[in-house]
Protein backbone atom coordinates (compact mmCIF):
# COMPACT_ATOMS: atom_id res chain seq x y z
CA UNK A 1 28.43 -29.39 73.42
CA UNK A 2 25.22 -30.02 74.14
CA UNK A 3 22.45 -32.41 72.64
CA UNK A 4 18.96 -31.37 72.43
CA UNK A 5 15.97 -33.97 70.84
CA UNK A 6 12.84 -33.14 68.96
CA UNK A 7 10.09 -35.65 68.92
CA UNK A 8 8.73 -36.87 66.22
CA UNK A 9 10.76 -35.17 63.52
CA UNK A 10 13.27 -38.08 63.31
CA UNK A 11 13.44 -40.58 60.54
CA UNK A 12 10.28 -43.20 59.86
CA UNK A 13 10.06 -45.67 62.41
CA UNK A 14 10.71 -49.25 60.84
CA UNK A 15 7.30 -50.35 58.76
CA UNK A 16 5.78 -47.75 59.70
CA UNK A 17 6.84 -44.20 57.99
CA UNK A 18 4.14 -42.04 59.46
CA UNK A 19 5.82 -42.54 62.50
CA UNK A 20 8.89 -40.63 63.10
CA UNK A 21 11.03 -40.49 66.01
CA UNK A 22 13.46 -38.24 68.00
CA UNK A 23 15.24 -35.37 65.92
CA UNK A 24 18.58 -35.05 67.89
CA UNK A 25 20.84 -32.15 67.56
CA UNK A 26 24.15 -31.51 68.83
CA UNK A 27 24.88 -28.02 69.55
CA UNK A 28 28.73 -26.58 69.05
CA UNK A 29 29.15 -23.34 69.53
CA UNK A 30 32.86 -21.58 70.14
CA UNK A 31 32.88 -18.10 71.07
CA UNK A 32 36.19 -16.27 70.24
CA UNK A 33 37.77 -15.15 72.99
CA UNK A 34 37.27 -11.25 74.28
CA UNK A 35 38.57 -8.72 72.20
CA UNK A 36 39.94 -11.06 69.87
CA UNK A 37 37.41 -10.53 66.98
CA UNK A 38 38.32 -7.71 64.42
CA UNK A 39 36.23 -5.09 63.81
CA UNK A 40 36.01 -5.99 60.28
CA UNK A 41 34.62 -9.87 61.42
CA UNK A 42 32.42 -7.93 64.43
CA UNK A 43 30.33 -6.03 61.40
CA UNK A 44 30.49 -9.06 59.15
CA UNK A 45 28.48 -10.88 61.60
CA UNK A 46 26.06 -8.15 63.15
CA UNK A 47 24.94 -7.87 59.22
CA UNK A 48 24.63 -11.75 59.06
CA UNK A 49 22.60 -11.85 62.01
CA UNK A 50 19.24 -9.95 62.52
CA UNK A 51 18.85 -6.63 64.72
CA UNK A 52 18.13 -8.31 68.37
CA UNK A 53 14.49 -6.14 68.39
CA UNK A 54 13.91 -7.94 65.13
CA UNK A 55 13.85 -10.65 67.26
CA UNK A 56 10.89 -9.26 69.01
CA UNK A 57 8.95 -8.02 65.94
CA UNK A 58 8.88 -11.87 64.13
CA UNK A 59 7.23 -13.81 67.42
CA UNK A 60 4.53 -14.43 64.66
CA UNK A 61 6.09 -16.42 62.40
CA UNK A 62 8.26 -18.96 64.64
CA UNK A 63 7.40 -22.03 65.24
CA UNK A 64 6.96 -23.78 69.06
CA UNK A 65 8.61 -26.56 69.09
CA UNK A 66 9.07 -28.83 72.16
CA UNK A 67 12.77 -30.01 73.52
């Protein structure tokens, strides 16, 4: 996997809670392997997920967050 850390959206620093430290995140991800997935589970998650030119459309509304 790999580990990516957020600063300053960790817990409270020690006597001092308006301090927070690293956020880190650990990032698992398995991908089935090709032509494996049903099409049943292939349309299951294409209507979990949101149209990739959604994507696009929403730049507006993320949030930048440095890694």
């Amino acid at each position: 996997g790999d580990v990516k850390a957020i600063d300053d959206e960790g817990m409270p620093m020690h006597k001092n809670p308006f301090v927070k430290g690293k956020l880190y995140i650990r990032f698992d991800v398995e991908f089935p392997n090709s032509g494996t997935l049903q099409p049943e589970s292939h349309a299951l998650i294409a209507k979990a997920l949101p149209p990739a030119d959604a994507m696009d459309e929403d730049k507006d509304d993320l949030e930048e967050v440095t890694m």
